[in-house]
C-alpha atoms as a PDB file:
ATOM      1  CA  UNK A   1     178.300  -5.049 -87.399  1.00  0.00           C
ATOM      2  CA  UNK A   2     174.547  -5.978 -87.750  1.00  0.00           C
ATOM      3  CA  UNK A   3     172.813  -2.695 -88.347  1.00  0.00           C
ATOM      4  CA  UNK A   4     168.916  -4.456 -88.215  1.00  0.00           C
ATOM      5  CA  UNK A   5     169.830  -5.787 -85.301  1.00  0.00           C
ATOM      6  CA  UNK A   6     171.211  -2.641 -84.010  1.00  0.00           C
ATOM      7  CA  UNK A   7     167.912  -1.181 -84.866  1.00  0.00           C
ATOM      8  CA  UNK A   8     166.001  -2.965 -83.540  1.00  0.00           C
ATOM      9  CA  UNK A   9     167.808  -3.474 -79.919  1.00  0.00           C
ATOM     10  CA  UNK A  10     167.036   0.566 -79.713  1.00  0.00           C
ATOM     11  CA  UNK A  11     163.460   0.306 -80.922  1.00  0.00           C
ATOM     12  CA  UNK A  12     164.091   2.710 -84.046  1.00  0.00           C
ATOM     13  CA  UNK A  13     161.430   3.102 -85.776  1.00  0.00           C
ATOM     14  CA  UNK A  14     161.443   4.605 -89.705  1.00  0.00           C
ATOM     15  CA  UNK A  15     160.541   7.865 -89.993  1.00  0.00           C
ATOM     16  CA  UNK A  16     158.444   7.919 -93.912  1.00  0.00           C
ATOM     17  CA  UNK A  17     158.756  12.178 -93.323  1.00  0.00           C
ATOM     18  CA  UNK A  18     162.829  11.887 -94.058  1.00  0.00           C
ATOM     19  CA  UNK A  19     162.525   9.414 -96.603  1.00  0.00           C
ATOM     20  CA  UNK A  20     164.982   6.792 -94.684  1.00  0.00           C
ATOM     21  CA  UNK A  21     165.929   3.699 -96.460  1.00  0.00           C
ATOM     22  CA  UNK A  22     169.240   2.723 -96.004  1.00  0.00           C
ATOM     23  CA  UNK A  23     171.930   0.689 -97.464  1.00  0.00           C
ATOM     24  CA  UNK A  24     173.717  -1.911 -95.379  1.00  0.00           C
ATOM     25  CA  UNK A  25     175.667  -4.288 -97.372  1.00  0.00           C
ATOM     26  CA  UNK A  26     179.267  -3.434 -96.844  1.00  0.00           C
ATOM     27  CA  UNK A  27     180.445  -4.528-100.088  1.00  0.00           C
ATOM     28  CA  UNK A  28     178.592  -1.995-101.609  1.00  0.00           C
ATOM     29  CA  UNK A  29     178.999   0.525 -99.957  1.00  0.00           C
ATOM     30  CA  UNK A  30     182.626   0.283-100.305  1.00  0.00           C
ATOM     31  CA  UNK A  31     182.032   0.278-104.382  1.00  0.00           C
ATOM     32  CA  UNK A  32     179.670   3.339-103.401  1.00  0.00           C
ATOM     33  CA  UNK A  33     182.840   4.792-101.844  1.00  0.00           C
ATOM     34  CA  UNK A  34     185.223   3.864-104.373  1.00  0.00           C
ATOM     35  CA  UNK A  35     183.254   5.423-107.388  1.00  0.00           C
ATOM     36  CA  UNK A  36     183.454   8.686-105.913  1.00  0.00           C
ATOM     37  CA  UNK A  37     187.208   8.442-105.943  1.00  0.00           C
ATOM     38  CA  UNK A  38     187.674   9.567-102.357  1.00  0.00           C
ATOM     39  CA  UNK A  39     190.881   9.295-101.313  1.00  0.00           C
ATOM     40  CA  UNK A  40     193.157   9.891 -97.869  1.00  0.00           C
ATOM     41  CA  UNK A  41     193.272  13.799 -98.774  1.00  0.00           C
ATOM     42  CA  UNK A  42     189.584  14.582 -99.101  1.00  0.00           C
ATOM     43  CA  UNK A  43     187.272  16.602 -96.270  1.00  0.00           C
ATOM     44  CA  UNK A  44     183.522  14.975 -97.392  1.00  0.00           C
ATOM     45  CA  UNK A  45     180.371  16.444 -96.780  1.00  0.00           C
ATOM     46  CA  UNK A  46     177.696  13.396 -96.124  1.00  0.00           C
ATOM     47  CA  UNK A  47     174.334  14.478 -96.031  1.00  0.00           C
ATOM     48  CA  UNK A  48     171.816  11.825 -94.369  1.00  0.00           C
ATOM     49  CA  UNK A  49     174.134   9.826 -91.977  1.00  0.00           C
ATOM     50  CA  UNK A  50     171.208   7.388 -91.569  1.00  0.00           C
ATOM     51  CA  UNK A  51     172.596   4.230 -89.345  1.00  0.00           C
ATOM     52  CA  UNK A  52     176.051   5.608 -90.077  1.00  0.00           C
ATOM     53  CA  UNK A  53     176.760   2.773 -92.839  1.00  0.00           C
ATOM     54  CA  UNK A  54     178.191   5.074 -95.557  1.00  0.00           C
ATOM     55  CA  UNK A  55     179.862   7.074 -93.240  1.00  0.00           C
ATOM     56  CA  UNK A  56     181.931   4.261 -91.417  1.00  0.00           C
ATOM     57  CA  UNK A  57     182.725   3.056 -95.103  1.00  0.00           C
ATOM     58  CA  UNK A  58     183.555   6.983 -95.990  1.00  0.00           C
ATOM     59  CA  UNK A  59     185.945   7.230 -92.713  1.00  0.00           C
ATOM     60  CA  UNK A  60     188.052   4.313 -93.797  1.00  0.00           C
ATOM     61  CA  UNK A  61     189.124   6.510 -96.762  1.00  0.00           C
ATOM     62  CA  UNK A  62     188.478   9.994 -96.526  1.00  0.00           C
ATOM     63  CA  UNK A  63     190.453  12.627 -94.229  1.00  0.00           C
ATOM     64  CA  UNK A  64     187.793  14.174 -92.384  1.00  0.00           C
ATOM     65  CA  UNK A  65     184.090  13.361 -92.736  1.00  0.00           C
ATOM     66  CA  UNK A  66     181.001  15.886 -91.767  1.00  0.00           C
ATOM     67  CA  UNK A  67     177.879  13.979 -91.803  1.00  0.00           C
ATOM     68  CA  UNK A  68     174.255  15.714 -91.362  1.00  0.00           C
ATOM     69  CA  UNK A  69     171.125  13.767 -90.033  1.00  0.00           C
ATOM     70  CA  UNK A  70     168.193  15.420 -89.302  1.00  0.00           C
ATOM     71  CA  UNK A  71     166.029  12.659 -87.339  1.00  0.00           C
ATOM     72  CA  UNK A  72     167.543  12.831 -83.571  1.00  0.00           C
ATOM     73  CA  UNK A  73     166.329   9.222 -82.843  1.00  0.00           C
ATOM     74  CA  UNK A  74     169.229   8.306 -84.688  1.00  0.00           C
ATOM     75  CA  UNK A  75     171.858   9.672 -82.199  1.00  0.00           C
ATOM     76  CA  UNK A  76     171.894   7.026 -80.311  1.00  0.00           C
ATOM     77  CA  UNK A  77     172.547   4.236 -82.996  1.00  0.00           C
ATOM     78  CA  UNK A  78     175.170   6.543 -84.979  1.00  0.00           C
ATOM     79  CA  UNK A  79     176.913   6.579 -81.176  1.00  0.00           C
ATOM     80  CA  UNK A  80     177.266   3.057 -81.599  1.00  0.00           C
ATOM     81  CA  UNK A  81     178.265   2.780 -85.027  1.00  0.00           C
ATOM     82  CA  UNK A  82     180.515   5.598 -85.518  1.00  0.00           C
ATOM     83  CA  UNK A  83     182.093   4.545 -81.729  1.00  0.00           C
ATOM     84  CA  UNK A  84     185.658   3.878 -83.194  1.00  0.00           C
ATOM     85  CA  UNK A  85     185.460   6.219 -86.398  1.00  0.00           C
ATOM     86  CA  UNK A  86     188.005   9.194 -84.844  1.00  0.00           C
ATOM     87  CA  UNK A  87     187.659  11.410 -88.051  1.00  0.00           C
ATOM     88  CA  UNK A  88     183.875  11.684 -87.893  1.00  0.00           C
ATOM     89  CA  UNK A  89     181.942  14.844 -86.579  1.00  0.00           C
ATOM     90  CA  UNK A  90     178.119  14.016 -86.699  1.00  0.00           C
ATOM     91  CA  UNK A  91     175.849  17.251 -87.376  1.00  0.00           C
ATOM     92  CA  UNK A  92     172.228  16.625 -85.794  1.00  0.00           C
ATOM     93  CA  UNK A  93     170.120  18.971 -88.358  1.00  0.00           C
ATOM     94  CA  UNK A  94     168.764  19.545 -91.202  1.00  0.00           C
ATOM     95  CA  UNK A  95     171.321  20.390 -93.920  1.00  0.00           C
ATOM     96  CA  UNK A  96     168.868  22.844 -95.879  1.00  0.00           C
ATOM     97  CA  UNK A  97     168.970  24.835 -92.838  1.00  0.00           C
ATOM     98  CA  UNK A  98     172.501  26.146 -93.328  1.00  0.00           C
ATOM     99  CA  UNK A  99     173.642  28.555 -95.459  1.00  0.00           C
ATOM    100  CA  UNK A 100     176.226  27.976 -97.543  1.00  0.00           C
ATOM    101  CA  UNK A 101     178.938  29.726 -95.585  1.00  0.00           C
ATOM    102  CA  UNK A 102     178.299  27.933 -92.469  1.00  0.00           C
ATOM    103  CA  UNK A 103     178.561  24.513 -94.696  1.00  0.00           C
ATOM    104  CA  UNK A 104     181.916  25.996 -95.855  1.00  0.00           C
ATOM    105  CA  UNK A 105     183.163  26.937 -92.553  1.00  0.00           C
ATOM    106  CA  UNK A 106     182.226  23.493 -91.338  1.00  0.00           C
ATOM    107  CA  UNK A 107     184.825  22.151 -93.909  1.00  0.00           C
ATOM    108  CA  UNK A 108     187.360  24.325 -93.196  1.00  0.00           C
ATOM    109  CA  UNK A 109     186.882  26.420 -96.112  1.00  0.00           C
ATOM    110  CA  UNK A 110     188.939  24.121 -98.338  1.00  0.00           C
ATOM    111  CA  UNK A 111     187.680  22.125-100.985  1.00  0.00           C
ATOM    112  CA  UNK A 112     185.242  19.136-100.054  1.00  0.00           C
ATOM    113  CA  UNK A 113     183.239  16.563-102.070  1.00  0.00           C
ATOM    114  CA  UNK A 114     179.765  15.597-100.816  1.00  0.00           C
ATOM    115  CA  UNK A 115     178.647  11.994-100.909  1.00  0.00           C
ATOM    116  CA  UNK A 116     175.195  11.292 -99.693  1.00  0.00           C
ATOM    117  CA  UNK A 117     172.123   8.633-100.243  1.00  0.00           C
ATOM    118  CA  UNK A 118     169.498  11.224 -99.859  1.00  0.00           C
ATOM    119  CA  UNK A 119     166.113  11.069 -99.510  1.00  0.00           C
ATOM    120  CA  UNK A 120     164.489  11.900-102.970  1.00  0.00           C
ATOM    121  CA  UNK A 121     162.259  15.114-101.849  1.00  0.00           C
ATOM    122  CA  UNK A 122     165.460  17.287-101.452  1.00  0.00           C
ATOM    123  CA  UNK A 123     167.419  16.023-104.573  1.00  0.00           C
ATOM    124  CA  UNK A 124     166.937  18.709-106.547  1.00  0.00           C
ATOM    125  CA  UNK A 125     166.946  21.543-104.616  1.00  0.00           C
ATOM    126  CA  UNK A 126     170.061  20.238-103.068  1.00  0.00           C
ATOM    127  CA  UNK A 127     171.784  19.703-106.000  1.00  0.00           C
ATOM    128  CA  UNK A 128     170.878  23.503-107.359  1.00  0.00           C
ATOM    129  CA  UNK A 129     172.177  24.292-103.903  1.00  0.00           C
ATOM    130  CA  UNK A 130     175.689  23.243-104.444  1.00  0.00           C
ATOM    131  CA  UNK A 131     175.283  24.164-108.232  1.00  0.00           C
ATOM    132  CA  UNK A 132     174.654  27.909-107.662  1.00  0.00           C
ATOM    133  CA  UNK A 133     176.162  28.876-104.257  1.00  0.00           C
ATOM    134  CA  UNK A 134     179.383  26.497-104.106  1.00  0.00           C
ATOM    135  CA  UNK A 135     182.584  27.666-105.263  1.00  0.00           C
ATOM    136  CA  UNK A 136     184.485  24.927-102.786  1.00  0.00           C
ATOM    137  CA  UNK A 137     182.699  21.951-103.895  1.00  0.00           C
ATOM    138  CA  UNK A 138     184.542  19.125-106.190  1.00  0.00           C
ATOM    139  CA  UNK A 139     182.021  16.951-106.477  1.00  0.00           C
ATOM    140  CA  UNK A 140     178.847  15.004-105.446  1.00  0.00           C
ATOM    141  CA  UNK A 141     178.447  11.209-105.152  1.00  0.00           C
ATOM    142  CA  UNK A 142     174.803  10.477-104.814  1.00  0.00           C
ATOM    143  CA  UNK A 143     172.517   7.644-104.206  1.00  0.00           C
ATOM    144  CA  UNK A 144     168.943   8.963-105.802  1.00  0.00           C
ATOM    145  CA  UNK A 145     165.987   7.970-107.470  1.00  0.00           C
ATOM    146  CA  UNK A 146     167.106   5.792-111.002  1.00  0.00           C
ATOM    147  CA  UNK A 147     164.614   8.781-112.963  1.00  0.00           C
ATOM    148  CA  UNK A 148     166.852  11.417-111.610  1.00  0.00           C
ATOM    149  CA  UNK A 149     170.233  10.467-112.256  1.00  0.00           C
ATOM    150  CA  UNK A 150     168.726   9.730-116.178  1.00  0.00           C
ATOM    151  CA  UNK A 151     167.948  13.201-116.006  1.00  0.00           C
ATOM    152  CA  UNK A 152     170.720  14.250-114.881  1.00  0.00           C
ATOM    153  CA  UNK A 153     172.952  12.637-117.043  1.00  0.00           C
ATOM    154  CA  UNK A 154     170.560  13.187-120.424  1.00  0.00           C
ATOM    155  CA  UNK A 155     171.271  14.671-123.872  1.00  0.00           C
ATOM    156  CA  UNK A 156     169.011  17.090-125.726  1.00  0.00           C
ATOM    157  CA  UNK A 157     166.420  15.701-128.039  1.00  0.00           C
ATOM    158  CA  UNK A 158     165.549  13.190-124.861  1.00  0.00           C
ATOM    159  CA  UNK A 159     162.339  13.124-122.998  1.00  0.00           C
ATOM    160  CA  UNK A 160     164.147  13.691-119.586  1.00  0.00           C
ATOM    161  CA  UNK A 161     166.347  16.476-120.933  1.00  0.00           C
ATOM    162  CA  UNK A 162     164.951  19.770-118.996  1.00  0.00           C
ATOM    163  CA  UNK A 163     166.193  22.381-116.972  1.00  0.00           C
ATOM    164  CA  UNK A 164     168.378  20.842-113.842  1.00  0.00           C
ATOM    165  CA  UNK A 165     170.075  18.795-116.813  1.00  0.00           C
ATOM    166  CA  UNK A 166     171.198  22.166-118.358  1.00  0.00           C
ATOM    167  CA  UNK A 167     172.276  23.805-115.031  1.00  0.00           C
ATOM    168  CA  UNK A 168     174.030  21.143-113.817  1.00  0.00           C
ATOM    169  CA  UNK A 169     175.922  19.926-117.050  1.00  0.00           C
ATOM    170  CA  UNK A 170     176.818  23.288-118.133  1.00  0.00           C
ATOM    171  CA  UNK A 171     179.003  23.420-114.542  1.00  0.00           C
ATOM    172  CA  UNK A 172     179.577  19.890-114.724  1.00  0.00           C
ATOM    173  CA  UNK A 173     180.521  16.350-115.677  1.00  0.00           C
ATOM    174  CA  UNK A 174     177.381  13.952-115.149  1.00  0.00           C
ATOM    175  CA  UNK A 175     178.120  10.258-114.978  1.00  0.00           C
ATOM    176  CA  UNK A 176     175.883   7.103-113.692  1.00  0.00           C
ATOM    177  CA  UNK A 177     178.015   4.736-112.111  1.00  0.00           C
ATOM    178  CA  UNK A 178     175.825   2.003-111.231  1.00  0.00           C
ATOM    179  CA  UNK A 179     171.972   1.340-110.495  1.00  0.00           C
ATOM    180  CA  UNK A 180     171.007  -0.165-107.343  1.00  0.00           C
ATOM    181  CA  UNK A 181     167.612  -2.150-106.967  1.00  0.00           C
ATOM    182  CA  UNK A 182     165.275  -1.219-104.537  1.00  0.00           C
ATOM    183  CA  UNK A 183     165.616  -4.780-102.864  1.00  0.00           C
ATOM    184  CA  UNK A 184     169.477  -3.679-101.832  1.00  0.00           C
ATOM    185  CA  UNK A 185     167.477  -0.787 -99.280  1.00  0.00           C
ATOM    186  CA  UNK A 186     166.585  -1.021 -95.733  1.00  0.00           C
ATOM    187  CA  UNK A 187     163.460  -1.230 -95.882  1.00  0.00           C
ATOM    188  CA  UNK A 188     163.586  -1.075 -99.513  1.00  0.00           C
ATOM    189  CA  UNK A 189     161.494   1.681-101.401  1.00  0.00           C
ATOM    190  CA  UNK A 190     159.253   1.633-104.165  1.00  0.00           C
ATOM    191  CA  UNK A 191     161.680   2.426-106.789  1.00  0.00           C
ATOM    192  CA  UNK A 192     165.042   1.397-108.034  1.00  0.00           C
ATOM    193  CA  UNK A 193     167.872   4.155-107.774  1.00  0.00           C
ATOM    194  CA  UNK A 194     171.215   4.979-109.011  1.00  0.00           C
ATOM    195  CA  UNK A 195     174.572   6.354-107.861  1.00  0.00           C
ATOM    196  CA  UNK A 196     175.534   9.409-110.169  1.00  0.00           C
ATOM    197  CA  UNK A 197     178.647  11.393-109.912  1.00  0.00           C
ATOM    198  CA  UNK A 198     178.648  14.886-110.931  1.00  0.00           C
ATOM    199  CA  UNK A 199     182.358  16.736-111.231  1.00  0.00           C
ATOM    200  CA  UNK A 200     182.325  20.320-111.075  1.00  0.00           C
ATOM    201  CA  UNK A 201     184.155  22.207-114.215  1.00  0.00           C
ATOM    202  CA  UNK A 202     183.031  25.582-113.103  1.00  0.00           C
ATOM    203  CA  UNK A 203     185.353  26.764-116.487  1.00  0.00           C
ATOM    204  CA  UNK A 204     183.395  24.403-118.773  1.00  0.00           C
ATOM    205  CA  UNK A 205     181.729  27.012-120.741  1.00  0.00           C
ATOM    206  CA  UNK A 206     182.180  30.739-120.897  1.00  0.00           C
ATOM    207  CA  UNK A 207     179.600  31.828-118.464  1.00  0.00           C
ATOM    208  CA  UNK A 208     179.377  35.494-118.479  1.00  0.00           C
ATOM    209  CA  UNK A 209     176.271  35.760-116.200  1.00  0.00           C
ATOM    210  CA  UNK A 210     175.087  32.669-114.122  1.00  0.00           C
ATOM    211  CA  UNK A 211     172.227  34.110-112.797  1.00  0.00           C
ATOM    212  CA  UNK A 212     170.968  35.562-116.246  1.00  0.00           C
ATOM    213  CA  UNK A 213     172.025  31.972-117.967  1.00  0.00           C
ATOM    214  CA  UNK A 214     169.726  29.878-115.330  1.00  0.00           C
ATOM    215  CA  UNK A 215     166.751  32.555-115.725  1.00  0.00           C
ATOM    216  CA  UNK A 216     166.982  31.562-119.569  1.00  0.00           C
ATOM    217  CA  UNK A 217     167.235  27.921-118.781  1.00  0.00           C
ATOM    218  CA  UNK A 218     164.638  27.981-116.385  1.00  0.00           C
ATOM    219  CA  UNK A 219     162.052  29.774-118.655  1.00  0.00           C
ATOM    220  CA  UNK A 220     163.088  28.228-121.623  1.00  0.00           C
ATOM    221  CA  UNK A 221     161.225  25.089-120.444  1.00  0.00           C
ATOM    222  CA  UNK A 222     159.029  26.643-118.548  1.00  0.00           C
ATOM    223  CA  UNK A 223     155.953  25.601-121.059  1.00  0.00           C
ATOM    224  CA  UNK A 224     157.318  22.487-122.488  1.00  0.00           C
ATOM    225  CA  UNK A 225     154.751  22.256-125.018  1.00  0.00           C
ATOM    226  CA  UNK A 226     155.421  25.555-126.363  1.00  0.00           C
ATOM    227  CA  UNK A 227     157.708  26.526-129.176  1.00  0.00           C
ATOM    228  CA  UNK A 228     161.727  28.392-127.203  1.00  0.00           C
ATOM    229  CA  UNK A 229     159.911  31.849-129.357  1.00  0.00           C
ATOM    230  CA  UNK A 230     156.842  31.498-127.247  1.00  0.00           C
ATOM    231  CA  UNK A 231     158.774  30.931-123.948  1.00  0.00           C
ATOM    232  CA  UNK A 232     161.317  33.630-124.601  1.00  0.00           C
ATOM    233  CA  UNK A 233     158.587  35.822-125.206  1.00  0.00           C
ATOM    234  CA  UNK A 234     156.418  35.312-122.334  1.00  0.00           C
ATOM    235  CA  UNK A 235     159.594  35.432-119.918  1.00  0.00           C
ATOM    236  CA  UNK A 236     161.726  38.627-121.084  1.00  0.00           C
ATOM    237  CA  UNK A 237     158.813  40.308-122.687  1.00  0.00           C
ATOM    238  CA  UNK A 238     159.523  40.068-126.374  1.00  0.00           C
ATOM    239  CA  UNK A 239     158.150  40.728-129.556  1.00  0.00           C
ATOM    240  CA  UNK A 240     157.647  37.685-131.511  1.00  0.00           C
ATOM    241  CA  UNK A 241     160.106  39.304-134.247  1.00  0.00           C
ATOM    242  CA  UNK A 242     162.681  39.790-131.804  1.00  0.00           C
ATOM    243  CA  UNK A 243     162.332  36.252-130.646  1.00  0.00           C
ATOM    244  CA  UNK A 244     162.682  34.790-133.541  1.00  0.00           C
ATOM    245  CA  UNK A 245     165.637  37.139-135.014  1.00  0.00           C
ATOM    246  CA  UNK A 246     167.548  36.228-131.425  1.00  0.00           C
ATOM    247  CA  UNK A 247     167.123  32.018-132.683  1.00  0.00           C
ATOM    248  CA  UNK A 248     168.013  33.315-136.382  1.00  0.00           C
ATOM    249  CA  UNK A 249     171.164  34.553-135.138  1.00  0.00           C
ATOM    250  CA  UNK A 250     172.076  31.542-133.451  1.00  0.00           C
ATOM    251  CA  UNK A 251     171.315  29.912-136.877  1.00  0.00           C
ATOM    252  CA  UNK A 252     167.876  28.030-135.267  1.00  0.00           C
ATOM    253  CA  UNK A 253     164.250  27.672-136.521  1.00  0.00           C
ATOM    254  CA  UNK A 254     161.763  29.587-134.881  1.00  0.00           C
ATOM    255  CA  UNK A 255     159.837  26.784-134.307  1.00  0.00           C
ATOM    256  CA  UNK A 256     162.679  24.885-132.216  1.00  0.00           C
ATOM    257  CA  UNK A 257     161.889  23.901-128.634  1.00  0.00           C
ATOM    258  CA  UNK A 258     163.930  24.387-125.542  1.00  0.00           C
ATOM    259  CA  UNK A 259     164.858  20.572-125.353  1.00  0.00           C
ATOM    260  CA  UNK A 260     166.434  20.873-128.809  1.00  0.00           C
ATOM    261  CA  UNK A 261     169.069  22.857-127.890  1.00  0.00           C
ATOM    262  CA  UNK A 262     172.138  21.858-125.860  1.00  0.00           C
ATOM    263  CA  UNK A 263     174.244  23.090-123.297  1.00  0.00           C
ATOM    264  CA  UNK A 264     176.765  24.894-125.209  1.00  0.00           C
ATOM    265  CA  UNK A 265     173.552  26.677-127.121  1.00  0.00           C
ATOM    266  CA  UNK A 266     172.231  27.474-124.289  1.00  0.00           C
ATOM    267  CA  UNK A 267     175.076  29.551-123.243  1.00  0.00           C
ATOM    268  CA  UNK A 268     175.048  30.897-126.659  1.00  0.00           C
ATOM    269  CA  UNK A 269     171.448  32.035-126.027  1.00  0.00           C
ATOM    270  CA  UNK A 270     171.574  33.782-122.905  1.00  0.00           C
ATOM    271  CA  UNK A 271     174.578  35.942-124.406  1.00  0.00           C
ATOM    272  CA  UNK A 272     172.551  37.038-127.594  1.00  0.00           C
ATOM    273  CA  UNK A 273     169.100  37.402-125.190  1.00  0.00           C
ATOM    274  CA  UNK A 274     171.091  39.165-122.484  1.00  0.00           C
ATOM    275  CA  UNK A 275     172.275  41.738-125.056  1.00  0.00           C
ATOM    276  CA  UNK A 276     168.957  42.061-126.952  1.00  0.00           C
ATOM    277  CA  UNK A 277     166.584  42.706-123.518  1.00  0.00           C
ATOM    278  CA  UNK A 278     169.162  44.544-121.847  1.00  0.00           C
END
């Protein structure tokens, strides 16, 4: 199946507001598939159906697929391509738009992994998405920008260590599993990107409160520049002294900074915070 040519017999044209570049060789796409280790038993979410190239490798494996694409003027060429996939239901809309118990009802309310090459703008708020509202997703197999997935997947004491690192790897397993050039994209973008796989261990770390633990994260790089004392103090409205006795407790100096610590200390931290400020 030719997908340019498919294309361009319907006159689609690229639409830069959604971000579309798509991936059309079907050898890798079928190593795309493989790394996320669906298999005949899975229900998977796909969020930017594109042409319908990852999905017709997806429904060759998985049970069931869902697949989201929010530009209509693709309807007509995932008709075409999906024509003979049986297990495929294609969702015209934008995936943001619904909550997170209409996603779950879409899936049966079962367990479902997500695969997706999505268009960079959404990553992260997609991501948190799943992250924070999700107790039915397994995992997520995603194509995105090379810088991201490095973030993702970084350790403390690293330049792109920061606050979605944290969140995510203190729920999760992060692992690159390969980096694709930007000259394997239709049309190909201006930078290279990478397919990460992140596998949720929701009992990785004692948790007591999530929402408390990502308000610490999130301020605790709020002002990267600034020492974790100043942060904590400008977000929970401490003294200095009680900043600094909360890091002394945890056996830290008070002039660490928030990318110093990792995840297990951060869950340390919000436990000793949430019991000094509240």
């Amino acid at each position: 199946m030719d997908i340019k040519q498919i294309l361009q017999q319907n006159n689609f044209r690229f639409n830069k507001q959604f971000g579309q570049n798509f991936l059309t060789d079907s050898t890798l796409l079928a190593s795309v598939v493989a790394d996320s280790g669906i298999t005949a038993n899975d229900v998977v979410l796909e969020i930017g159906a594109g042409a319908g190239t990852l999905t017709r490798a997806l429904s060759k494996v998985a049970k069931q697929v869902i697949a989201f694409e929010i530009d209509k003027n693709l309807k007509k060429i995932l008709d075409i391509t999906l024509a003979d996939c049986n297990n495929v239901q294609v969702v015209m809309g934008d995936v943001m738009r619904y909550s997170m118990e209409q996603l779950h009802d879409l899936v049966g309310n079962k367990p479902f992994k997500v695969v997706a090459n999505i268009p960079y703008y959404i990553t992260t708020p997609l991501i948190m998405r799943f992250v924070e509202e999700s107790n039915l997703v397994q995992s997520l197999t995603l194509t995105i920008q090379k810088e991201v997935a490095e973030r993702l997947n970084s350790d403390h004491n690293c330049k792109d260590y920061g606050a979605i690192t944290v969140a995510v790897q203190a729920v999760a397993d992060v692992e690159i599993l390969q980096v694709l050039g930007r000259e394997l994209f239709y049309p190909a973008p201006n930078v290279d990107s990478a397919v990460v796989n992140v596998v949720f261990r929701r009992n990785k770390f004692d948790i007591e409160d999530s929402a408390f633990f990502r308000k610490t994260v999130k301020n605790s790089f709020a002002m990267r520049r600034k020492t974790l004392v100043n942060n904590l103090m400008n977000a929970f409205k401490l003294t200095r002294e009680v900043a600094e006795g909360i890091l002394q407790q945890m056996g830290l100096p008070a002039t660490i900074r928030g990318e110093a610590l990792s995840v297990g200390q951060f869950v340390e931290l919000a436990k000793v915070l949430k019991n000094s400020v509240l």
